[in-house]
Every structure is written in structure tokens, then in C-alpha cells.
N, C-alpha and C. Protein backbone atom coordinates (compact mmCIF):
# COMPACT_ATOMS: atom_id res chain seq x y z
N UNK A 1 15.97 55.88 59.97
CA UNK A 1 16.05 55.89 61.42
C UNK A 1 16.17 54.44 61.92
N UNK A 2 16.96 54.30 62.89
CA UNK A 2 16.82 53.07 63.42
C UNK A 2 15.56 52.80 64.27
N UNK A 3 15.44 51.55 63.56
CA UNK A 3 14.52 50.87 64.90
C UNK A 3 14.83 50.36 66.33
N UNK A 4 15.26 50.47 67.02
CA UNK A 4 15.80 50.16 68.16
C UNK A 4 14.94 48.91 69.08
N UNK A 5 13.57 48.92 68.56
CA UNK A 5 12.76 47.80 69.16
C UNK A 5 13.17 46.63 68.51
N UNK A 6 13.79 46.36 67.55
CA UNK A 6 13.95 45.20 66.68
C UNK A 6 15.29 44.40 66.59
N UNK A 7 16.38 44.87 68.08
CA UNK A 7 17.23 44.13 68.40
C UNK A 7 16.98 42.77 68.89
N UNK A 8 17.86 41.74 68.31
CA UNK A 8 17.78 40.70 68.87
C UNK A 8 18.90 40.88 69.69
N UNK A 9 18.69 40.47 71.04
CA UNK A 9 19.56 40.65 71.84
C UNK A 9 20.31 39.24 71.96
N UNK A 10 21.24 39.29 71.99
CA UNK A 10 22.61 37.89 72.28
C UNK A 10 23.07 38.07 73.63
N UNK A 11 22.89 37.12 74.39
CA UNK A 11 22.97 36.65 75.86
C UNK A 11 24.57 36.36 76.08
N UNK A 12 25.09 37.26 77.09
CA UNK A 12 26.92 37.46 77.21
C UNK A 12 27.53 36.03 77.94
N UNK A 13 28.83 35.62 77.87
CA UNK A 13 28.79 34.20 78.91
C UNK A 13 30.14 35.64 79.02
N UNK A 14 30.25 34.99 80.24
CA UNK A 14 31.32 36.13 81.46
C UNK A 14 32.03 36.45 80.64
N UNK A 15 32.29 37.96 81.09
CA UNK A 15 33.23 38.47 80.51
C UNK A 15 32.85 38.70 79.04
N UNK A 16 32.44 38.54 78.61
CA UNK A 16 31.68 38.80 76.67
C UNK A 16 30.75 39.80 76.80
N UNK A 17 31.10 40.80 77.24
CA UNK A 17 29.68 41.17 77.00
C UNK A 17 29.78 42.11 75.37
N UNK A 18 31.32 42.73 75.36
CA UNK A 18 31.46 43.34 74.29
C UNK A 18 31.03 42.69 72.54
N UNK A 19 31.66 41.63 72.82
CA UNK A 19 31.06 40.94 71.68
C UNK A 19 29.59 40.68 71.68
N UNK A 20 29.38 40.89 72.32
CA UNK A 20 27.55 39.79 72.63
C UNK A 20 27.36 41.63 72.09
N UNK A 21 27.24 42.49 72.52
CA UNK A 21 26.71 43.75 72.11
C UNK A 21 26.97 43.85 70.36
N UNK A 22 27.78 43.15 70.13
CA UNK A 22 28.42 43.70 68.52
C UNK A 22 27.20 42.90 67.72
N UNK A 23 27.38 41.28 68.45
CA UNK A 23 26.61 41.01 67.71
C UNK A 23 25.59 40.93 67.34
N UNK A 24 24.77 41.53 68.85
CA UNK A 24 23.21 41.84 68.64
C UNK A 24 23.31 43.44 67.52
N UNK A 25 24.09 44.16 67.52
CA UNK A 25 24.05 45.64 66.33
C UNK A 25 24.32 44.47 64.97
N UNK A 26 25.46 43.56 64.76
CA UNK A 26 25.60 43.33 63.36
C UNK A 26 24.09 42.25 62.98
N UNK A 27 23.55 41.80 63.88
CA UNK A 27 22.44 41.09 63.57
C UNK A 27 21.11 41.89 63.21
N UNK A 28 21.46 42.82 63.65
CA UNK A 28 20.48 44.45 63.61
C UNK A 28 20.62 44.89 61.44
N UNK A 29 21.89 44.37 61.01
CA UNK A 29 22.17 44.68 59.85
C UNK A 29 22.29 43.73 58.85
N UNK A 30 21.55 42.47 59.95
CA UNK A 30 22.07 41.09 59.04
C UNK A 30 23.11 40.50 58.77
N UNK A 31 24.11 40.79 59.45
CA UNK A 31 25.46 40.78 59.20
C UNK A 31 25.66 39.97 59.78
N UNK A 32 26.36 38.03 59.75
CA UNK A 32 26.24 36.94 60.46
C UNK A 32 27.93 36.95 60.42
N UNK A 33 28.59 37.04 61.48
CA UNK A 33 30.07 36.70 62.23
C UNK A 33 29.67 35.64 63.34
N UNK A 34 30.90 34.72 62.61
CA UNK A 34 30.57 33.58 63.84
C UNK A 34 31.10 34.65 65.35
N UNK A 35 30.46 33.86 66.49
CA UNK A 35 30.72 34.31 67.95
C UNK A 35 32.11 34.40 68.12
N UNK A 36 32.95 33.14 67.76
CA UNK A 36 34.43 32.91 68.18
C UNK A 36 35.20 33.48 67.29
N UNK A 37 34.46 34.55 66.17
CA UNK A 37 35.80 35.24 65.09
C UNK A 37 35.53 36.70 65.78
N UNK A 38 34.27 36.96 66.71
CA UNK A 38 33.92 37.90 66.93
C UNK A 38 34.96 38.19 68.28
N UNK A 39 34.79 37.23 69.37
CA UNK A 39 35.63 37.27 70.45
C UNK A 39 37.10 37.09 70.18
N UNK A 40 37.79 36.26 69.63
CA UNK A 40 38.93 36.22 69.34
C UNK A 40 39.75 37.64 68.30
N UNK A 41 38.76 38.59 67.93
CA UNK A 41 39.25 39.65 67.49
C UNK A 41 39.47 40.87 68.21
N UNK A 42 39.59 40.50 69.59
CA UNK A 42 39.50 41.43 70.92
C UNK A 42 40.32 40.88 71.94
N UNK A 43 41.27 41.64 72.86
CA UNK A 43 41.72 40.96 73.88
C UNK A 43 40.87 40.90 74.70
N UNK A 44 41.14 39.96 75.49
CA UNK A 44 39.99 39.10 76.69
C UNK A 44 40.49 39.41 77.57
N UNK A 45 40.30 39.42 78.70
CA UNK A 45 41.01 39.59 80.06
C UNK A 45 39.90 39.00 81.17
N UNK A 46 40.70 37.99 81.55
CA UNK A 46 39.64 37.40 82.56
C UNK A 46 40.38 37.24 83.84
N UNK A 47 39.74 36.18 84.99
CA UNK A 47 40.71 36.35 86.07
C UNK A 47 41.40 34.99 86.37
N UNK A 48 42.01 35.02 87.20
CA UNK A 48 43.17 33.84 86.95
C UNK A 48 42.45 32.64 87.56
N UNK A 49 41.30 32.34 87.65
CA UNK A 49 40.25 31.40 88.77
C UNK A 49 39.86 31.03 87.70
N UNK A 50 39.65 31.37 86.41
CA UNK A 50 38.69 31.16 85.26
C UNK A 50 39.32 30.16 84.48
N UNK A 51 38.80 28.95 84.21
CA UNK A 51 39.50 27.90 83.43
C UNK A 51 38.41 28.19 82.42
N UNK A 52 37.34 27.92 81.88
CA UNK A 52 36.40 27.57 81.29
C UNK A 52 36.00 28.66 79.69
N UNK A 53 37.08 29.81 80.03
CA UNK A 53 36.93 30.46 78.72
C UNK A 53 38.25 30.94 78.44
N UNK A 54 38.68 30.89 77.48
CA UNK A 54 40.12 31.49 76.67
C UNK A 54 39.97 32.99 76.93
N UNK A 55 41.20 33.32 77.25
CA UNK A 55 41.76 34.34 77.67
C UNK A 55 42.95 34.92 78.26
N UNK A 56 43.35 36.10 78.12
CA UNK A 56 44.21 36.77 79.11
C UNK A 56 44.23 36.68 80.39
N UNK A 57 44.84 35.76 81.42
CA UNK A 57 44.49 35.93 82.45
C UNK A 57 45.15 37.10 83.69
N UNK A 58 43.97 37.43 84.31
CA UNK A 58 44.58 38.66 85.39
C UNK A 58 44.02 38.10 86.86
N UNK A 59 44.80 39.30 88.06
CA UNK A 59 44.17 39.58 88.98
C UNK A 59 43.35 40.45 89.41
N UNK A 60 43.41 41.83 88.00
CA UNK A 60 43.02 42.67 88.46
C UNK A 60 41.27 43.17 87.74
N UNK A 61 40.41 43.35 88.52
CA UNK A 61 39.12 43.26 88.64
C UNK A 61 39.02 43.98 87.24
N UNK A 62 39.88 45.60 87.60
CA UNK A 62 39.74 46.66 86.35
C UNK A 62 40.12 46.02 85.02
N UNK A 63 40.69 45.10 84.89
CA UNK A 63 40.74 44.45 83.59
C UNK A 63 40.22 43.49 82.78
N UNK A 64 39.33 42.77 83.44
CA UNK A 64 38.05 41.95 83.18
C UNK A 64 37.04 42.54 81.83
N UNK A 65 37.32 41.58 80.83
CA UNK A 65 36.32 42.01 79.75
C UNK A 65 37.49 42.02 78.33
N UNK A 66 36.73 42.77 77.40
CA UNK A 66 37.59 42.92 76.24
C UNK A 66 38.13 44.33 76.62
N UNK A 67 39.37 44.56 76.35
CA UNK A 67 40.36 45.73 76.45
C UNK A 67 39.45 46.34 74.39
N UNK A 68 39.18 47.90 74.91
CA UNK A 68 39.24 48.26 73.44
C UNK A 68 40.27 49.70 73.26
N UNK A 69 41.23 49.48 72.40
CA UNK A 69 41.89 50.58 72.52
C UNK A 69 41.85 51.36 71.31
N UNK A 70 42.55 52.27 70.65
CA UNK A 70 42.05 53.07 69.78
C UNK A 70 41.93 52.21 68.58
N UNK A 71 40.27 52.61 67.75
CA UNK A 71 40.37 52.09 66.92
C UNK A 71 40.09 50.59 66.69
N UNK A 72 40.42 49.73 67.58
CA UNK A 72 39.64 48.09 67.93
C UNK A 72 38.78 48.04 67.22
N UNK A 73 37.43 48.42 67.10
CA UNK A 73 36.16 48.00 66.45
C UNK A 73 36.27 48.59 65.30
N UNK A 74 36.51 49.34 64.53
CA UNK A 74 37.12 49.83 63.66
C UNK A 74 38.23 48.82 62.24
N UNK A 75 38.87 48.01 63.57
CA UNK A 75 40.05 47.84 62.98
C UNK A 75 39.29 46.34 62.50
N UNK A 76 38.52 45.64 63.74
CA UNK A 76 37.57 44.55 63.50
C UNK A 76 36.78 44.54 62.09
N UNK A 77 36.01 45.68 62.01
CA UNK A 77 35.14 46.08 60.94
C UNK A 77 35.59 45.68 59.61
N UNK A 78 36.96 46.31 59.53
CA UNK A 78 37.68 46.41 58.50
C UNK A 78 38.39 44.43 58.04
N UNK A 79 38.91 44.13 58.97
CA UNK A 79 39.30 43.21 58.73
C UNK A 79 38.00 41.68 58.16
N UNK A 80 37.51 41.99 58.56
CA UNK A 80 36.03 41.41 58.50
C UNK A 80 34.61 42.00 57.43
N UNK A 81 35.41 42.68 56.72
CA UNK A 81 34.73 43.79 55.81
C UNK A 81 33.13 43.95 55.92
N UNK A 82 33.25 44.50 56.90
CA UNK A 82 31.63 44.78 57.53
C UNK A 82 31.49 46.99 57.36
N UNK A 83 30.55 46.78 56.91
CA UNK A 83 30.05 48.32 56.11
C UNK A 83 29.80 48.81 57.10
N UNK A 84 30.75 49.02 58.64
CA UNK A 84 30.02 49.75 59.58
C UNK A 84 31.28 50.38 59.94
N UNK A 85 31.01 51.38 61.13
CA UNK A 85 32.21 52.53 61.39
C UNK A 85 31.87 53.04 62.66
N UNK A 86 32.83 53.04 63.80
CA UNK A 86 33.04 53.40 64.99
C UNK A 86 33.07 54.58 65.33
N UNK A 87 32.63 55.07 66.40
CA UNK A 87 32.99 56.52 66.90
C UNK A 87 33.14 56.86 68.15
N UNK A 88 33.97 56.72 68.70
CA UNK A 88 33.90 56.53 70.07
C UNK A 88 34.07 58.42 71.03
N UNK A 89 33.27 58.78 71.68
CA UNK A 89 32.73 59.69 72.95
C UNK A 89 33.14 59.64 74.03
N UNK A 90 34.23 60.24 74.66
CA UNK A 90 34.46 59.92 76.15
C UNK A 90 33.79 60.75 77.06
N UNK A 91 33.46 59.92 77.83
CA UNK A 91 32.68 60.63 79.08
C UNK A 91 33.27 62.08 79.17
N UNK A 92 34.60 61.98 79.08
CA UNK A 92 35.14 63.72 79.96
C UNK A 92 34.97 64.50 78.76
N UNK A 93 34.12 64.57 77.29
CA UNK A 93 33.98 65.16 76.49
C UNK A 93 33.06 65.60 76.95
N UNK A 94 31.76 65.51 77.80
CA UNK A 94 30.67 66.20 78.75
C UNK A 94 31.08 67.04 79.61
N UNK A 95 30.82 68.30 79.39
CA UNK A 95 31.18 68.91 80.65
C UNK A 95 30.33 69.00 82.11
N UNK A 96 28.73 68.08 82.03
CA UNK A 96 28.19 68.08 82.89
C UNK A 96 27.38 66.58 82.35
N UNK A 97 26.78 66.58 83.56
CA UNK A 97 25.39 65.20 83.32
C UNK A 97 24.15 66.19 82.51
N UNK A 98 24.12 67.12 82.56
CA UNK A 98 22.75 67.62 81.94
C UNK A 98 23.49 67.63 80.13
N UNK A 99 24.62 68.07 80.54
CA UNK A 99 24.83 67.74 78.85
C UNK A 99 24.98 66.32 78.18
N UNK A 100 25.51 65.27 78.88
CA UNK A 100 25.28 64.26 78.34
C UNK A 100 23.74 63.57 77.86
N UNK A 101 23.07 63.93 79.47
CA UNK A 101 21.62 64.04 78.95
C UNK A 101 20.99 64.28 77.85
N UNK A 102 20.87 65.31 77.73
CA UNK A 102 20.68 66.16 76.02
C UNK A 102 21.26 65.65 74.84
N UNK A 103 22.67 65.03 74.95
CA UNK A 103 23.26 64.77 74.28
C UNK A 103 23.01 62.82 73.80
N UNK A 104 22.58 62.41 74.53
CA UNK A 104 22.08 61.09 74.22
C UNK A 104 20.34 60.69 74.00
N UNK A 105 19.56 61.96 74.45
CA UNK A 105 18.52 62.32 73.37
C UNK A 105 18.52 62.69 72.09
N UNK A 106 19.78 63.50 71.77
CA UNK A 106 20.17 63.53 70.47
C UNK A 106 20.49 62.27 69.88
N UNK A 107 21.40 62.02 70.15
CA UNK A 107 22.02 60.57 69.78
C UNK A 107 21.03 59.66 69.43
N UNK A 108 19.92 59.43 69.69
CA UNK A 108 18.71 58.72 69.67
C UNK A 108 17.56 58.97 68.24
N UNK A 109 18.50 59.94 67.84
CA UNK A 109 17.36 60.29 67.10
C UNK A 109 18.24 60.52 65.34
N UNK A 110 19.55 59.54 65.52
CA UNK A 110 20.50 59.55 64.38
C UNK A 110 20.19 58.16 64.06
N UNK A 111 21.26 57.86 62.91
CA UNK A 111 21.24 56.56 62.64
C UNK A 111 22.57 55.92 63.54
N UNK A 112 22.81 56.60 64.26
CA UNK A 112 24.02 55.45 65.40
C UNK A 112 23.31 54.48 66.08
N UNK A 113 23.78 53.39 66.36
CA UNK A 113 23.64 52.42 67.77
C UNK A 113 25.02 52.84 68.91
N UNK A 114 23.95 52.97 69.96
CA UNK A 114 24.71 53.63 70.74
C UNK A 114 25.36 52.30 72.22
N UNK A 115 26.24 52.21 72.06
CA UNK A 115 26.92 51.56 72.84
C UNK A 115 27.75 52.23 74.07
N UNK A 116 26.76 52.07 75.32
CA UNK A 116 27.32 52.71 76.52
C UNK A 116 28.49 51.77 77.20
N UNK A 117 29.33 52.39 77.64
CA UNK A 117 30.32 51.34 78.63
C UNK A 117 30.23 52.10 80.36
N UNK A 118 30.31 50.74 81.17
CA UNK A 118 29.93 51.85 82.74
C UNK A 118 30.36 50.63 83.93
N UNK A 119 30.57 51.10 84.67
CA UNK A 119 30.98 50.31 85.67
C UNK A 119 29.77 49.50 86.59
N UNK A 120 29.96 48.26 86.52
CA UNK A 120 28.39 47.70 86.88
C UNK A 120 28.00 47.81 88.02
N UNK A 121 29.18 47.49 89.11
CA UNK A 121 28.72 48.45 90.11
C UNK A 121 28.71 49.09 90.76
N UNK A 122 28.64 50.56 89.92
CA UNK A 122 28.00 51.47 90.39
C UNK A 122 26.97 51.68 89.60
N UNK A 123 26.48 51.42 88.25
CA UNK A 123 25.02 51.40 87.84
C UNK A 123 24.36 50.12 88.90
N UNK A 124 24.69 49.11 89.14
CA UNK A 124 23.68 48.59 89.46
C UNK A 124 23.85 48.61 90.97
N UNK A 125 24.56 48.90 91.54
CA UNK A 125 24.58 49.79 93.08
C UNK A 125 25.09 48.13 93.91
N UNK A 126 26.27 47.47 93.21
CA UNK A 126 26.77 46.43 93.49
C UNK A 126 28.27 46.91 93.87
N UNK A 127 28.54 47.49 95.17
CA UNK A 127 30.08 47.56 95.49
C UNK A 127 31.37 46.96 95.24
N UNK A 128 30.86 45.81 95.42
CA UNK A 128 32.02 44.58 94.95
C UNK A 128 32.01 44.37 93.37
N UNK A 129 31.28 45.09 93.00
CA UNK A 129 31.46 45.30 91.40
C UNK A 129 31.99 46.32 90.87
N UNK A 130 32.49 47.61 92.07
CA UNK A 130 32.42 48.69 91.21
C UNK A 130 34.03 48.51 90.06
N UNK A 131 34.86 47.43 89.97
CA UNK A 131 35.88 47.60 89.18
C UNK A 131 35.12 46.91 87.84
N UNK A 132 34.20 46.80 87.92
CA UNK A 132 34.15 45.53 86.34
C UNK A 132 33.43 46.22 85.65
N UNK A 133 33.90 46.46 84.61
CA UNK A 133 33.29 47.08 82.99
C UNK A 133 32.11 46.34 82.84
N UNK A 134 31.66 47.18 82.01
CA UNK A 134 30.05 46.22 81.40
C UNK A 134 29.66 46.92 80.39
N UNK A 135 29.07 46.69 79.44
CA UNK A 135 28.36 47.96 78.27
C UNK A 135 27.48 47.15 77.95
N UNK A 136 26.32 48.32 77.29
CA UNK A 136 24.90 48.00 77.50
C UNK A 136 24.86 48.99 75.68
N UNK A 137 23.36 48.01 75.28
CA UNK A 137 23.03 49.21 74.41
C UNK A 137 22.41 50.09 74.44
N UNK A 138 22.19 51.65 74.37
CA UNK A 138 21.28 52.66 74.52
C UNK A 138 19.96 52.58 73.66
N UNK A 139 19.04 52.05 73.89
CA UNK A 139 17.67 52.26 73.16
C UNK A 139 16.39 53.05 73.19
N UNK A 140 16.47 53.79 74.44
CA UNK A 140 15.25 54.82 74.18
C UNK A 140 15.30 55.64 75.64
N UNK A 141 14.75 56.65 75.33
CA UNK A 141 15.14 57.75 76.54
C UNK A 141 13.49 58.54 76.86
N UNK A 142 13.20 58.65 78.57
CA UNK A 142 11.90 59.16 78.68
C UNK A 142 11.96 59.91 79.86
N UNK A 143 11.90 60.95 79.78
CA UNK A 143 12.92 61.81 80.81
C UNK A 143 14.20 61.51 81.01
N UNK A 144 14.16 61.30 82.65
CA UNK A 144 15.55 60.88 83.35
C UNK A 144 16.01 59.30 82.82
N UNK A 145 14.90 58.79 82.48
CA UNK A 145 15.40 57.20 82.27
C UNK A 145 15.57 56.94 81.18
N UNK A 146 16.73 56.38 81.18
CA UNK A 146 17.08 55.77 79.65
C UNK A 146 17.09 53.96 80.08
N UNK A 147 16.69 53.54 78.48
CA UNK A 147 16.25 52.24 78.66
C UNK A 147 17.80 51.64 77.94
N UNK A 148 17.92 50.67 78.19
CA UNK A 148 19.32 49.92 77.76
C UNK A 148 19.13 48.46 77.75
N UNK A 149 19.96 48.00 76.76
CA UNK A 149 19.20 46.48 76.53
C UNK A 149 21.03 46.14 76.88
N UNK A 150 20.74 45.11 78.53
CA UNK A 150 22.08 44.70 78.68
C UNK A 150 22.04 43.11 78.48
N UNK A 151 23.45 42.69 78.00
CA UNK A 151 23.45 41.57 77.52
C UNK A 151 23.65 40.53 78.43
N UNK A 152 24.21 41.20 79.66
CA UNK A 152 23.89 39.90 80.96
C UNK A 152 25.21 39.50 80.88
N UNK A 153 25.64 38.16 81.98
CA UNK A 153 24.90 37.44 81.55
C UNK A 153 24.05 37.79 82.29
N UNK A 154 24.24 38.22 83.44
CA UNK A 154 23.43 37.96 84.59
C UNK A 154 22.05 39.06 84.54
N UNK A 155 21.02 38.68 84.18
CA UNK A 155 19.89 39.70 84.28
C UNK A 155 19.49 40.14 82.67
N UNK A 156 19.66 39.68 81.70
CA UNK A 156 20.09 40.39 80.65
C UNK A 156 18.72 40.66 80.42
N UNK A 157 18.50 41.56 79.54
CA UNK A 157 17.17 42.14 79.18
C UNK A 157 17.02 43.74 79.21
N UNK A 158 15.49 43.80 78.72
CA UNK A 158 15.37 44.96 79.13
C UNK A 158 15.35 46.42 80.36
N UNK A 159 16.59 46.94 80.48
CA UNK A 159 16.51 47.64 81.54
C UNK A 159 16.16 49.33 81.74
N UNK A 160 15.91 49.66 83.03
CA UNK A 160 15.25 51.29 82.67
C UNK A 160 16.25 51.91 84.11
N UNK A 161 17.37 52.94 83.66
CA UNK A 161 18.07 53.31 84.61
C UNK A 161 18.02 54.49 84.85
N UNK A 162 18.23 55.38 85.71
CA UNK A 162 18.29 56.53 85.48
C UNK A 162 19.68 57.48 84.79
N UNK A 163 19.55 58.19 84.47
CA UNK A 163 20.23 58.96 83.62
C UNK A 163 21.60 59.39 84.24
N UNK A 164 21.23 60.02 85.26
CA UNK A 164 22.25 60.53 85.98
C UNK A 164 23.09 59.48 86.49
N UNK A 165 22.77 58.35 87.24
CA UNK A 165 23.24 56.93 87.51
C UNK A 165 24.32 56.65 86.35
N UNK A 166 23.63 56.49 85.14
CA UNK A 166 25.08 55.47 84.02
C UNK A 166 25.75 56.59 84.18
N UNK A 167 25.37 58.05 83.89
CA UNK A 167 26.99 59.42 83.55
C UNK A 167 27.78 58.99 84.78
N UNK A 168 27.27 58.37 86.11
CA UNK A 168 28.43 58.85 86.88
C UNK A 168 28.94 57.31 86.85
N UNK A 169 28.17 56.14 86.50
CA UNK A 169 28.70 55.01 86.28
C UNK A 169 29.98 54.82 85.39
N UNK A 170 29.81 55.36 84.18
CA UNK A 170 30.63 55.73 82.98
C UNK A 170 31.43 56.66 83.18
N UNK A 171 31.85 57.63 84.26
CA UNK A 171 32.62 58.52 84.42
C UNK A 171 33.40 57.08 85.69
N UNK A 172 33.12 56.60 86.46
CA UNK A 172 33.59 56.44 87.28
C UNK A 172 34.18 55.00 86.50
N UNK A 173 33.99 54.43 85.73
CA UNK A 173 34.86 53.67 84.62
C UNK A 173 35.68 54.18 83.87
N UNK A 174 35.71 55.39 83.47
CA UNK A 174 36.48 56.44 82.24
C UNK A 174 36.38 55.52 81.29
N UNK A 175 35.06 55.84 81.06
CA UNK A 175 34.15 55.00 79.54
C UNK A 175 33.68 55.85 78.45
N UNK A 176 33.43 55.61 77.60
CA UNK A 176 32.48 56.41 77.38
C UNK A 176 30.92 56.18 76.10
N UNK A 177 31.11 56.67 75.32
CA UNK A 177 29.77 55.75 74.20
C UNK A 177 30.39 55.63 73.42
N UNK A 178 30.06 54.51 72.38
CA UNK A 178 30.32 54.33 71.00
C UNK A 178 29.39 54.08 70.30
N UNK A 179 29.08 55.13 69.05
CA UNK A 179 28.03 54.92 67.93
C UNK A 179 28.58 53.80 66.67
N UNK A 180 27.57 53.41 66.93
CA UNK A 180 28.04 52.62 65.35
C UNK A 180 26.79 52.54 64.27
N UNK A 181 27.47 52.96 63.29
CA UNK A 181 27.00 53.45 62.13
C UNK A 181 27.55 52.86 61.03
N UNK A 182 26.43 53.20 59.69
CA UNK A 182 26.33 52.70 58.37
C UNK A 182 27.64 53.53 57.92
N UNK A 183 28.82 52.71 57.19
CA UNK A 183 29.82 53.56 56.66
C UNK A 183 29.18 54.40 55.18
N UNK A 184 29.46 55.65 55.41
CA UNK A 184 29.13 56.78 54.02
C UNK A 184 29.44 56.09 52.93
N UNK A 185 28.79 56.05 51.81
CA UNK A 185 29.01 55.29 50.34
C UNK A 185 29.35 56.42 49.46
């Protein structure tokens, strides 16, 4: 079973948050990737105001972050021969919030690390945020609230959200989870 208390969490600089999540799971396995083989194995997309980090540059809010398209972390894994394996969940595979519910109490109780993606604001009830991606890791669930360790930058730490909040956060991103897991031997 995983321990989920025993993440070291890695602090995001804009726009990173995807990598900063990878590497707090591969540090979870001991698994040491420098930061810049980690980010440079992902497209970036930042905005065109941004001098200060390499990237794709855009205007558009919805594209801010690493783009992951089929297979990306996967394809990372492999190239980088790391013993782990992707699975990615889309939100519209729920046919309700009570099933996702249920369904990420389950999830909790496998050997996945569960990697939520959601629109920040509308989890964090920031309007002028609602275009920007963000993903968080899923670490423990107590009722309605699930706890998520986000990598920030801004705020990073331990957080306690409600349940129903990330499904419609993550629906309203067309996000969805990704487990990552020990590849079968």
C-alpha cells in the first residue's frame, strides 16, 4: 500500500506544476530525474509576458502549463527507463459526482498515486483563474473532503477541498486523474 504521508512535496515555479507533481511521485520511489530533463520532456506553454522560463509561448490562458496528450507520461517513463506506468481517467468516464466520489475512495486504497488535474479557478473559487490548469496529488479522503497535496507555487501544501468542488473543477477543465503505478514484473 502506499504511504501517502511520506511525499516529499517539490514546490512548482509557474507553470510547472506537472513536473513538480512527477517529481514529488518519482521521489516517492527514489527515483532521482534532474528537474530540467523532467520539464523539457513536456511541452510548456506559457504566456507571451513571460521571459524568465523556456517555453511555448501563448495568449491563451487555456494553454498555460504542460500540454499532456496521449500517452506523454508514459512515453517520458519509457524514455527515461523509470519502472512506472500511466493511466489516465477522464472526468466524462463518471457518470455522476457520487460516482467519482466512490470511485476515488477506491482509488485510495490501490497502489496508484493519484494525480488530479482541475481548473484552479474554479477549485479555488478564483474567476480570473477559471482558464488555468493545475493538478494536485490525491492523498486521503474523509467524507466529502479529499485532501490533496498541491505543488503551488502559490500556497503549496497541504490542502482539504471538498469533493464535489474538484469533480466540477475537473469537469469544467475536461481533466481528468492519472494513476501512476509500479509497472507489472
Amino acid at each position: 500500500m502506499i504511504n501517502r504521508d511520506t511525499y516529499i512535496l517539490y514546490i512548482a515555479d509557474n507553470f510547472l506544476c506537472v513536473p513538480a507533481v512527477l517529481k514529488t511521485i518519482l521521489a516517492y520511489y527514489n527515483i532521482n530525474i534532474r528537474d530540467i530533463d523532467i520539464t523539457r520532456s513536456f511541452d510548456i506553454f506559457i504566456p507571451e509576458s513571460c521571459d524568465n522560463i523556456a517555453g511555448i509561448k501563448s495568449n491563451n490562458p487555456n494553454d498555460y502549463g504542460a500540454k499532456l496528450y496521449n500517452n506523454t507520461i508514459n512515453k517520458f517513463f519509457k524514455v527515461f527507463n523509470i519502472p512506472l506506468k500511466e493511466e489516465y481517467i477522464s472526468i466524462f468516464s463518471y457518470e455522476d459526482w457520487e460516482y467519482f466520489d466512490e470511485s476515488v475512495a477506491n482509488l485510495l486504497n490501490t497502489e496508484s498515486n493519484i494525480i488530479c488535474g482541475f481548473s484552479y479557478g474554479t477549485l479555488y473559487d478564483e474567476p480570473e483563474n477559471i482558464e488555468i490548469g493545475h493538478v494536485s496529488i490525491i492523498t486521503n479522503k474523509n467524507g466529502n473532503k479529499i485532501q490533496i497535496l498541491d505543488p503551488g507555487p502559490r500556497n503549496p501544501g497541504i490542502k482539504y477541498v471538498d469533493s464535489y468542488n474538484l469533480y466540477v473543477s475537473i469537469k469544467r477543465k475536461k481533466d481528468g486523474l492519472w494513476l501512476i503505478s509500479q509497472k507489472d514484473i
